[in-house]
PDB file of N, CA and C in Angstrom:
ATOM      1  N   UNK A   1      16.744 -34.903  38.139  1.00  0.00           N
ATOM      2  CA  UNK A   1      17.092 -33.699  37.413  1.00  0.00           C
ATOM      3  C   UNK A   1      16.869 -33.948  35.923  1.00  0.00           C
ATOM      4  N   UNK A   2      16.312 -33.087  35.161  1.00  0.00           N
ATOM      5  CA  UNK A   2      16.051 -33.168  33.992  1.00  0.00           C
ATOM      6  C   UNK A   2      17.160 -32.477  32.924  1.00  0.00           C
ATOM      7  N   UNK A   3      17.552 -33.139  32.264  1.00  0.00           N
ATOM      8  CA  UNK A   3      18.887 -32.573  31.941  1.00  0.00           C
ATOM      9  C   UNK A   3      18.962 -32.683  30.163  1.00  0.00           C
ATOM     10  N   UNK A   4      17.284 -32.394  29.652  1.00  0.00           N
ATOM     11  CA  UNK A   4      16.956 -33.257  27.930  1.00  0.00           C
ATOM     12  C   UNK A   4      17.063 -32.053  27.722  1.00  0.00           C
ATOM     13  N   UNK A   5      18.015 -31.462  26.797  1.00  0.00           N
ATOM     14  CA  UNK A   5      18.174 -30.067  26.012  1.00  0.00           C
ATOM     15  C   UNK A   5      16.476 -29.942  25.341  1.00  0.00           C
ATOM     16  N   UNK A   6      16.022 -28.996  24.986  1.00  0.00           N
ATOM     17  CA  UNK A   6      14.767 -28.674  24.445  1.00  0.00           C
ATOM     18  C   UNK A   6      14.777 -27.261  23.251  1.00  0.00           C
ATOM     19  N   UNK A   7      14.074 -27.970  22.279  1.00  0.00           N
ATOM     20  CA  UNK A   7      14.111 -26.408  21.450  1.00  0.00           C
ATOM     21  C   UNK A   7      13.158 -25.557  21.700  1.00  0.00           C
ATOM     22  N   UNK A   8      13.091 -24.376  21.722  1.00  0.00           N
ATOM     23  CA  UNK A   8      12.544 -23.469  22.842  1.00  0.00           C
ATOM     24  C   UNK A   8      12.293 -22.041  21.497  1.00  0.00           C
ATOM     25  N   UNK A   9      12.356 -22.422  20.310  1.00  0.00           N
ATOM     26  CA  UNK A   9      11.677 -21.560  18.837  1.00  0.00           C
ATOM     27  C   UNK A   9      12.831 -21.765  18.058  1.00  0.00           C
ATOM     28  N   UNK A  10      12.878 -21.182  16.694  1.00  0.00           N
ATOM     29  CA  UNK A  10      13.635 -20.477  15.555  1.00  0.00           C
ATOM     30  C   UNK A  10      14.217 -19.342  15.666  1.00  0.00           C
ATOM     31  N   UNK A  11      15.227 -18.813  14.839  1.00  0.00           N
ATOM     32  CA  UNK A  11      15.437 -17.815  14.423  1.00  0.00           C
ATOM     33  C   UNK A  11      14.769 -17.537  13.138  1.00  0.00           C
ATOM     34  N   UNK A  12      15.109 -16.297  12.953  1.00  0.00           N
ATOM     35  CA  UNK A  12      14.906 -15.691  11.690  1.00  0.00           C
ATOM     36  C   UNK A  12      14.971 -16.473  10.662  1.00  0.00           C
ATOM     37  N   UNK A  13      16.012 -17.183  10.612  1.00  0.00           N
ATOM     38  CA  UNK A  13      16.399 -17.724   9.184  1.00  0.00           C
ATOM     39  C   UNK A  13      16.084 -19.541   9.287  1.00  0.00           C
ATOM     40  N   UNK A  14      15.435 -19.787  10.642  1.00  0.00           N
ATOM     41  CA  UNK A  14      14.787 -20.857  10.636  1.00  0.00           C
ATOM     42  C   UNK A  14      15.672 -21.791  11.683  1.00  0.00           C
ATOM     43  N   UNK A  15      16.829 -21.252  12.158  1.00  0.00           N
ATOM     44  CA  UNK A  15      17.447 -21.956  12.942  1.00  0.00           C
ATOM     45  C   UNK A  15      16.866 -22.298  14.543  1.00  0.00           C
ATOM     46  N   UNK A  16      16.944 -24.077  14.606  1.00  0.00           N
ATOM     47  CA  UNK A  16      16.537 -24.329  15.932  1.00  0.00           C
ATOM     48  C   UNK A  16      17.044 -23.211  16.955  1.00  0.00           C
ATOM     49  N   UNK A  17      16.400 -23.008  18.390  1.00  0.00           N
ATOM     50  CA  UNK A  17      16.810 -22.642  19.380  1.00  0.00           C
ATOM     51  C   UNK A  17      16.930 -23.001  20.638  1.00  0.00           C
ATOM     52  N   UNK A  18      17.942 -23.440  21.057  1.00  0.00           N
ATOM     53  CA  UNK A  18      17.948 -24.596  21.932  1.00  0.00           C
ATOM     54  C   UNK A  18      18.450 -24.104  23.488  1.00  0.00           C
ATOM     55  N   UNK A  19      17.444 -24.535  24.556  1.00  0.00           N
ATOM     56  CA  UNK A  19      17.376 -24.352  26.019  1.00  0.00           C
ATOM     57  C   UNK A  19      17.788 -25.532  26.650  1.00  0.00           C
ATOM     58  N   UNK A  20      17.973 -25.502  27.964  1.00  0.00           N
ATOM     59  CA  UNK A  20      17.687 -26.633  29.156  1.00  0.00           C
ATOM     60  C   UNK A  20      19.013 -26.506  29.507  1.00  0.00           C
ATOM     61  N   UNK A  21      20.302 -26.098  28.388  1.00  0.00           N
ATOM     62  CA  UNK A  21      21.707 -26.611  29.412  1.00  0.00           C
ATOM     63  C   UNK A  21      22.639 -25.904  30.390  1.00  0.00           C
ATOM     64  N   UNK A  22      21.752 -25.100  31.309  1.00  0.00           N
ATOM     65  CA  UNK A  22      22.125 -24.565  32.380  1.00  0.00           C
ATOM     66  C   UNK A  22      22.352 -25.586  33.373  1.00  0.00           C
ATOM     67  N   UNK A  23      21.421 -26.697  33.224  1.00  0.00           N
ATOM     68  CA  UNK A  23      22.219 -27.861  34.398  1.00  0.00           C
ATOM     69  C   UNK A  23      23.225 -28.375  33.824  1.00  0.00           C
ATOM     70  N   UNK A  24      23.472 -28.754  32.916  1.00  0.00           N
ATOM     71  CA  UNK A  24      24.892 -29.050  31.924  1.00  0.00           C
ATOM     72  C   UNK A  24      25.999 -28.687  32.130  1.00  0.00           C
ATOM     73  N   UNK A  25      25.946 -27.459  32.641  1.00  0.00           N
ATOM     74  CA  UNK A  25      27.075 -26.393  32.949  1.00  0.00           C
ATOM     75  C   UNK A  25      27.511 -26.375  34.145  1.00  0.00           C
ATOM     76  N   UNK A  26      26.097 -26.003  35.004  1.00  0.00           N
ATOM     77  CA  UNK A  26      26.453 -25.632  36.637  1.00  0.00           C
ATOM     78  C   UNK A  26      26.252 -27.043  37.163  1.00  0.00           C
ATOM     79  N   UNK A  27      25.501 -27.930  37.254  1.00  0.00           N
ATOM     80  CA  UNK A  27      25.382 -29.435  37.610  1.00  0.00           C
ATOM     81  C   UNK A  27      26.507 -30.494  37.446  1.00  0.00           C
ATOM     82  N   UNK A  28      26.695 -30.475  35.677  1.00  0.00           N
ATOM     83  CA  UNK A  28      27.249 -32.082  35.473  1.00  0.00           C
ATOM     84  C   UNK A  28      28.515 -31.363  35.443  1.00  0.00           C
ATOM     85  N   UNK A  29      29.241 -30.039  35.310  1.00  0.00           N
ATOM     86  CA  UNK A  29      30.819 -29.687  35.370  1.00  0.00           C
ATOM     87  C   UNK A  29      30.752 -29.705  33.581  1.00  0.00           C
ATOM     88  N   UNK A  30      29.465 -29.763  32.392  1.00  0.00           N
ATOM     89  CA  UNK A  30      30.563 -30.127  30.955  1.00  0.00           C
ATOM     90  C   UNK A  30      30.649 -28.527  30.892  1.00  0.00           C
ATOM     91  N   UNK A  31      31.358 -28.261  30.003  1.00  0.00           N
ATOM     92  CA  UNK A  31      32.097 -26.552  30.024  1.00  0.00           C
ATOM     93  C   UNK A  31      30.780 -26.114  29.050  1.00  0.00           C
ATOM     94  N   UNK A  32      30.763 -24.714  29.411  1.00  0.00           N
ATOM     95  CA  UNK A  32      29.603 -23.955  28.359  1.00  0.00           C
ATOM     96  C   UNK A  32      30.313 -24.020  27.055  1.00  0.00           C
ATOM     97  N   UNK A  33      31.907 -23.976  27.047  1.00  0.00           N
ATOM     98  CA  UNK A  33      32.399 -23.949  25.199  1.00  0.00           C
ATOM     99  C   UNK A  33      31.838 -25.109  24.585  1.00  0.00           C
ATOM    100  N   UNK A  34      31.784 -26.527  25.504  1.00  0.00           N
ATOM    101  CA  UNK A  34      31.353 -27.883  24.718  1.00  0.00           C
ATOM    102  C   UNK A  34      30.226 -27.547  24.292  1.00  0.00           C
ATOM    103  N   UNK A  35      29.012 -26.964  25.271  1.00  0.00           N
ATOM    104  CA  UNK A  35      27.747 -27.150  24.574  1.00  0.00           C
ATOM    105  C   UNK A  35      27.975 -25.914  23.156  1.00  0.00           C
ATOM    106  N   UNK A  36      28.267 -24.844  23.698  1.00  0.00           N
ATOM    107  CA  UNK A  36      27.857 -23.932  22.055  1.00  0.00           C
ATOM    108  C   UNK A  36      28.516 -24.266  21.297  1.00  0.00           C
ATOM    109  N   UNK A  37      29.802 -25.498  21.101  1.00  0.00           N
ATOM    110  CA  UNK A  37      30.499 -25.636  20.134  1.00  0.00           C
ATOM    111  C   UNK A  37      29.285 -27.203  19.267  1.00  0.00           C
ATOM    112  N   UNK A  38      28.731 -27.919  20.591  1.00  0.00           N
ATOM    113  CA  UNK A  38      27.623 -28.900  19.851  1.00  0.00           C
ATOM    114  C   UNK A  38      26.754 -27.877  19.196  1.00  0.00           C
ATOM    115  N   UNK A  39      26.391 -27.408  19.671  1.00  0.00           N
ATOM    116  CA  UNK A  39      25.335 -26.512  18.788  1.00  0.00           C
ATOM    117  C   UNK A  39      25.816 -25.916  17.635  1.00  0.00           C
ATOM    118  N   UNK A  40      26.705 -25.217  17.687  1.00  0.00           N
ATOM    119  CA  UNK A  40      27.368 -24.873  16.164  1.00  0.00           C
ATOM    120  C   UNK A  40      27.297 -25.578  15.262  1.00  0.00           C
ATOM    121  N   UNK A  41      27.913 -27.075  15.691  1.00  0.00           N
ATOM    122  CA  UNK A  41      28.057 -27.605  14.552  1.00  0.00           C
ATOM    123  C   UNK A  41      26.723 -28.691  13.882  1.00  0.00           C
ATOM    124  N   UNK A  42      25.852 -27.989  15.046  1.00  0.00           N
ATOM    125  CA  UNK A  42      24.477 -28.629  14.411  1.00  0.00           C
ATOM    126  C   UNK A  42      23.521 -27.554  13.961  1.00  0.00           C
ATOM    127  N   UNK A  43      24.027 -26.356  13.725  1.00  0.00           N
ATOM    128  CA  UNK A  43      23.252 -25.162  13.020  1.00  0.00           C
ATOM    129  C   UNK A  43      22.280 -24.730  13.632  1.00  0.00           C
ATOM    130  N   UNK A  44      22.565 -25.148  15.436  1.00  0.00           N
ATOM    131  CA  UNK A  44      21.289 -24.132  16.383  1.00  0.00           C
ATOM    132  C   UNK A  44      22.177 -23.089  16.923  1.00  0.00           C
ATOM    133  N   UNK A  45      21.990 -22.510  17.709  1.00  0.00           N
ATOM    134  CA  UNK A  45      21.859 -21.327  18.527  1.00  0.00           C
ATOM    135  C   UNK A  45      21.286 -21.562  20.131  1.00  0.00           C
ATOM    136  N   UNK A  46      22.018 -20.887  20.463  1.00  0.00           N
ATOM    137  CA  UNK A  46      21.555 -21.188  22.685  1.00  0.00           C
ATOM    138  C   UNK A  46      20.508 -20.514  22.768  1.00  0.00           C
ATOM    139  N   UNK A  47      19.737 -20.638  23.549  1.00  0.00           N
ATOM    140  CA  UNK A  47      18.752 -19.850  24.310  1.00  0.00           C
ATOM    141  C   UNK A  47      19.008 -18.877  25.133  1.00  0.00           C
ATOM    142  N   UNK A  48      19.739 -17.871  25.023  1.00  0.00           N
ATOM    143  CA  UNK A  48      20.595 -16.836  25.923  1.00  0.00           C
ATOM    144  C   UNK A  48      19.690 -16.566  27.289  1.00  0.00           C
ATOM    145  N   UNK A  49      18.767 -15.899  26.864  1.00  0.00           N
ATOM    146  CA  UNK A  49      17.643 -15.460  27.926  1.00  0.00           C
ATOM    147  C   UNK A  49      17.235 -16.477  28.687  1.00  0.00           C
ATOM    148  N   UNK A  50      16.885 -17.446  27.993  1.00  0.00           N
ATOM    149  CA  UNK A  50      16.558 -18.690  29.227  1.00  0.00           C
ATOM    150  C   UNK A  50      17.991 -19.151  30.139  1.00  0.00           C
ATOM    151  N   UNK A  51      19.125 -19.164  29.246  1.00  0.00           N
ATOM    152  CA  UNK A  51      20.152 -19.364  30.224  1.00  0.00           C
ATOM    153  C   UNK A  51      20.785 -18.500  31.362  1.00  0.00           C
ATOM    154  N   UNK A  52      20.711 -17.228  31.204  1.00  0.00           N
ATOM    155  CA  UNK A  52      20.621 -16.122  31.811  1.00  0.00           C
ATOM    156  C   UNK A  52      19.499 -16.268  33.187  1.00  0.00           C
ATOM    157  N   UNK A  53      18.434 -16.407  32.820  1.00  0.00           N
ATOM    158  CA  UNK A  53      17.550 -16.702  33.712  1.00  0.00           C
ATOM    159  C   UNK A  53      17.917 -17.332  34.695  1.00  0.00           C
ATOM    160  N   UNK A  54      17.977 -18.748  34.272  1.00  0.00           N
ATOM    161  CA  UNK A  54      18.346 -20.224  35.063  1.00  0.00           C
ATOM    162  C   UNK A  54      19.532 -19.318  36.164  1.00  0.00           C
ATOM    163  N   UNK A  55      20.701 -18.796  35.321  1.00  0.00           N
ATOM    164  CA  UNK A  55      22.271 -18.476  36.070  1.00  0.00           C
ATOM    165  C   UNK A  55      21.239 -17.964  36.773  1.00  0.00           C
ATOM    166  N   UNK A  56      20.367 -16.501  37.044  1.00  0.00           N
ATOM    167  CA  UNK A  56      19.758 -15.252  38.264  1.00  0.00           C
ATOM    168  C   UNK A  56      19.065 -16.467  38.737  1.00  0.00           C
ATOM    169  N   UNK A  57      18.575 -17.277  38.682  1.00  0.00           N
ATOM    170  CA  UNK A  57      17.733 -17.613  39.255  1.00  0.00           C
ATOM    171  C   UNK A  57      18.489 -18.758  40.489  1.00  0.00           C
ATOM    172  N   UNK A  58      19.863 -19.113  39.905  1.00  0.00           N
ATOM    173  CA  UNK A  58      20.609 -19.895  40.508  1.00  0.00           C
ATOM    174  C   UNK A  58      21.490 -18.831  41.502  1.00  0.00           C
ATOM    175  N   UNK A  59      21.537 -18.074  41.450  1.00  0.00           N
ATOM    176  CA  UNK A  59      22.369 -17.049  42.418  1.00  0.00           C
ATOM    177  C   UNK A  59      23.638 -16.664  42.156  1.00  0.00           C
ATOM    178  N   UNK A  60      24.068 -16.728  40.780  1.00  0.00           N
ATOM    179  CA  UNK A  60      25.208 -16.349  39.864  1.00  0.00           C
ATOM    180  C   UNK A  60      24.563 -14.610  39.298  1.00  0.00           C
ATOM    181  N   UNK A  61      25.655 -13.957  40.210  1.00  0.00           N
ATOM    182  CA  UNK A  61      25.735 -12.337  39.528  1.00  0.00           C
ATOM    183  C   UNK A  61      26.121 -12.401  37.944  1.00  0.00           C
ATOM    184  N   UNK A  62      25.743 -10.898  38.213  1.00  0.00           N
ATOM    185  CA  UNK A  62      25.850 -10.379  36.442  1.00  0.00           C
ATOM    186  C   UNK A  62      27.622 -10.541  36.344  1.00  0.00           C
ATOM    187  N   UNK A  63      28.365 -10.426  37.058  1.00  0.00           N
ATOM    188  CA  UNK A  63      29.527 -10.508  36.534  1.00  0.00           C
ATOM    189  C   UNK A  63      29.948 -11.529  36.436  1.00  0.00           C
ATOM    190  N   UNK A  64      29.799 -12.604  36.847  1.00  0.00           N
ATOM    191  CA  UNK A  64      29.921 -14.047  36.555  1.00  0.00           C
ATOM    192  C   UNK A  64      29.287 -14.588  35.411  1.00  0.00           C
ATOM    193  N   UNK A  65      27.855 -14.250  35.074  1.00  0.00           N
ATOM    194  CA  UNK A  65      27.298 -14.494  33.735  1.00  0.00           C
ATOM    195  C   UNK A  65      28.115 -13.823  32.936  1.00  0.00           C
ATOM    196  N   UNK A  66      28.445 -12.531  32.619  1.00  0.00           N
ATOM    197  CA  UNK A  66      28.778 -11.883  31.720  1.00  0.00           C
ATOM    198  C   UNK A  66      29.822 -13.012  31.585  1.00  0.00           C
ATOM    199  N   UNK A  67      31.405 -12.957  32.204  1.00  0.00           N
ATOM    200  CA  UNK A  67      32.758 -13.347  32.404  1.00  0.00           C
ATOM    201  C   UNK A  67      32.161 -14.730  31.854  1.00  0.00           C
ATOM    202  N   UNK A  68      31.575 -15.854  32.135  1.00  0.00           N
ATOM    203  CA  UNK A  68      31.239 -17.340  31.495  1.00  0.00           C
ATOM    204  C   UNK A  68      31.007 -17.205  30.486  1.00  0.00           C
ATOM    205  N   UNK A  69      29.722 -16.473  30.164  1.00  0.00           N
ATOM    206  CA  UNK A  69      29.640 -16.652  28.655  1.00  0.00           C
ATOM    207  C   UNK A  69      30.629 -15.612  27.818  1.00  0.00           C
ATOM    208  N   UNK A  70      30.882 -14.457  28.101  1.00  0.00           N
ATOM    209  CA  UNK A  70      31.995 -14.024  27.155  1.00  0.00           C
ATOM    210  C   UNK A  70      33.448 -14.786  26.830  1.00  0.00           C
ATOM    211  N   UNK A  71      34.170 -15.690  27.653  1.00  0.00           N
ATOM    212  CA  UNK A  71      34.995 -16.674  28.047  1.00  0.00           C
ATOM    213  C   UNK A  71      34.360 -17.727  26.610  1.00  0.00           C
ATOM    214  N   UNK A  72      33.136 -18.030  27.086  1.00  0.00           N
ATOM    215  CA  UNK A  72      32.844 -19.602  26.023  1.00  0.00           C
ATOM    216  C   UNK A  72      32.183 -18.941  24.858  1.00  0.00           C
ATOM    217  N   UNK A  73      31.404 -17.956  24.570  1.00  0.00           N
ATOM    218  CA  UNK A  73      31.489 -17.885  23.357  1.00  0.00           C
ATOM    219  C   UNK A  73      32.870 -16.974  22.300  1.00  0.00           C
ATOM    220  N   UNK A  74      33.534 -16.751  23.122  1.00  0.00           N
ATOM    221  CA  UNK A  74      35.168 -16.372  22.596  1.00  0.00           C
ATOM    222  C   UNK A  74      35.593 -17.257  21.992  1.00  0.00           C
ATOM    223  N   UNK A  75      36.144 -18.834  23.073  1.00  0.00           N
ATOM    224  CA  UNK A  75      36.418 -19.611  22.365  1.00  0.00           C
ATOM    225  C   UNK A  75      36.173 -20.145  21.236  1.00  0.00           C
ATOM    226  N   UNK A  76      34.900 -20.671  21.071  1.00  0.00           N
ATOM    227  CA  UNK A  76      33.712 -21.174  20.316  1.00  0.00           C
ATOM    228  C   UNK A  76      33.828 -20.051  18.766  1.00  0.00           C
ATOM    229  N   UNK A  77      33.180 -19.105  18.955  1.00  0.00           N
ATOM    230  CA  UNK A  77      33.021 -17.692  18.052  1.00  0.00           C
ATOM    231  C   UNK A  77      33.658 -16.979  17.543  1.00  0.00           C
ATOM    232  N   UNK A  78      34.696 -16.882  18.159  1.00  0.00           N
ATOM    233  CA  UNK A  78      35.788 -15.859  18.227  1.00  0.00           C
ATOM    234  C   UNK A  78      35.660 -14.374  18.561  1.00  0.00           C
ATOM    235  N   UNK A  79      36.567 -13.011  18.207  1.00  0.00           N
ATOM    236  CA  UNK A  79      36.420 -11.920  19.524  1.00  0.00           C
ATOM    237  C   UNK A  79      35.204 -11.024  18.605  1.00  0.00           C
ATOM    238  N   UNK A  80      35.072 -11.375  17.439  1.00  0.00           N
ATOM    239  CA  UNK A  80      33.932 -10.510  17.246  1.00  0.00           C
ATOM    240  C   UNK A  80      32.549 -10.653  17.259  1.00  0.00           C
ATOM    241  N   UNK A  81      32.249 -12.168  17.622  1.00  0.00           N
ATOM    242  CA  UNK A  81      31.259 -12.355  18.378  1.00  0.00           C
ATOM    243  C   UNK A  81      30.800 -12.479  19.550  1.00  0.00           C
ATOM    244  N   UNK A  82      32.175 -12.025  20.137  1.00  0.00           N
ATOM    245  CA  UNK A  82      32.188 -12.341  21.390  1.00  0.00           C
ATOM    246  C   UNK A  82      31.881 -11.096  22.334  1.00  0.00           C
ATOM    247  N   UNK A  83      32.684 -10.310  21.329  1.00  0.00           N
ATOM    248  CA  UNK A  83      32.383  -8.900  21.845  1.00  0.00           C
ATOM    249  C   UNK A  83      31.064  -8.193  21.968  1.00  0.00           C
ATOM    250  N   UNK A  84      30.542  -8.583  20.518  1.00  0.00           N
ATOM    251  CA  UNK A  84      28.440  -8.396  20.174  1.00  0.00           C
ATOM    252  C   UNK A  84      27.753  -8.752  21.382  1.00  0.00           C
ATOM    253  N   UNK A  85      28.173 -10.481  21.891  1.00  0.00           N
ATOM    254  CA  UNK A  85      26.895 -10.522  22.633  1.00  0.00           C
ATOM    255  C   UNK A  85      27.237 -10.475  24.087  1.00  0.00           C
ATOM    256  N   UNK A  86      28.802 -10.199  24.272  1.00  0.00           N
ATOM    257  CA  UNK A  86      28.920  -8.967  25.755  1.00  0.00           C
ATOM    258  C   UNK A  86      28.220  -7.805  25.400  1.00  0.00           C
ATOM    259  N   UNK A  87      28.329  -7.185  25.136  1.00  0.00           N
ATOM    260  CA  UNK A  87      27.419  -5.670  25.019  1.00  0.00           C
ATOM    261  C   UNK A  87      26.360  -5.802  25.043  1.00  0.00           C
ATOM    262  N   UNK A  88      25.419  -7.340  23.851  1.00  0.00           N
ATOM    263  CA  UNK A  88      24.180  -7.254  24.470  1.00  0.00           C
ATOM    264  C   UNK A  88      23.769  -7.918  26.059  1.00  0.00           C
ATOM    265  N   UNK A  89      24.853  -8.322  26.204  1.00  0.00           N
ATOM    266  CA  UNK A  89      24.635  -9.269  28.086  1.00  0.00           C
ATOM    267  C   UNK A  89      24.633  -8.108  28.513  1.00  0.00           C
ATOM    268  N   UNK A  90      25.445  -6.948  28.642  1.00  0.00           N
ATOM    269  CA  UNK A  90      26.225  -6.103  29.480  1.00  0.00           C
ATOM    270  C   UNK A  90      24.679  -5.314  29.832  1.00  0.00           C
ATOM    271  N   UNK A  91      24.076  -4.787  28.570  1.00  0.00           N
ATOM    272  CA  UNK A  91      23.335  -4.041  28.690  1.00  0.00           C
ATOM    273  C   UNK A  91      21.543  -4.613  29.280  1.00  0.00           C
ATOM    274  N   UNK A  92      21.305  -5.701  29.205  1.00  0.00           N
ATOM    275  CA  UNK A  92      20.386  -6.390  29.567  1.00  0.00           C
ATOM    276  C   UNK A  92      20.897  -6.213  31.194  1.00  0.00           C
ATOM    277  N   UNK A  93      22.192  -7.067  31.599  1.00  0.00           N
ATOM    278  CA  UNK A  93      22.122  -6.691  32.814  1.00  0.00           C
ATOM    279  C   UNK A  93      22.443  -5.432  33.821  1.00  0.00           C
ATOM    280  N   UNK A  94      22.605  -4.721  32.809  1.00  0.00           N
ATOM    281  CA  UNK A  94      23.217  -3.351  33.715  1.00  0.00           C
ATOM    282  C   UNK A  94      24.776  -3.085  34.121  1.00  0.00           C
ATOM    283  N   UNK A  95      25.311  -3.825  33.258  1.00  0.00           N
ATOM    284  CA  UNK A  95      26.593  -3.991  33.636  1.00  0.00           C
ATOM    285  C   UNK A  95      27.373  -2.930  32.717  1.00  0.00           C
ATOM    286  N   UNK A  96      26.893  -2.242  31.407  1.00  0.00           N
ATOM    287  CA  UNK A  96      27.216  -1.502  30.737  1.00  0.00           C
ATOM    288  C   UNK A  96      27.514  -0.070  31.354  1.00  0.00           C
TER     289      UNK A  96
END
């Protein structure tokens, strides 16, 4: 199992964007708050869409994606970011 986080582009303002830790999560048991809280404090950003993917592609419904990541980036973010990128999950998956 390949389990080497990968940067996967930039943002806007030049920030890494970092993929691969869907086995991280569902594989090794570490919590999704650990990884976006490593990433925070190294000034990247998750790969939403690729992680999203991985979850459909692993056989995790939209309400389970939504509920995980709204849960870990709460912690991590707090409720007003948390709330932003439920609405954008919600609406990508139809859950809106």
């Amino acid at each position: 199992m390949n389990l080497r986080l990968r940067g996967v582009g930039r943002t806007g303002d030049g920030r890494l964007v970092v993929g691969g830790f869907f086995p991280l999560v569902n594989s090794e048991g570490i919590a999704l708050e650990e990884v976006l809280e490593a990433l925070r404090q190294r000034g990247h950003v998750p790969d939403w869409s690729g992680f999203v993917r991985e979850c459909i592609d692993f056989g995790w419904g939209p309400g389970m994606i939504v509920s995980r990541i709204e849960a870990a980036v709460g912690d991590v973010h707090g409720p007003v970011v948390r709330d932003e990128v439920s609405a954008r999950l919600r609406r990508v998956l139809g859950e809106a």
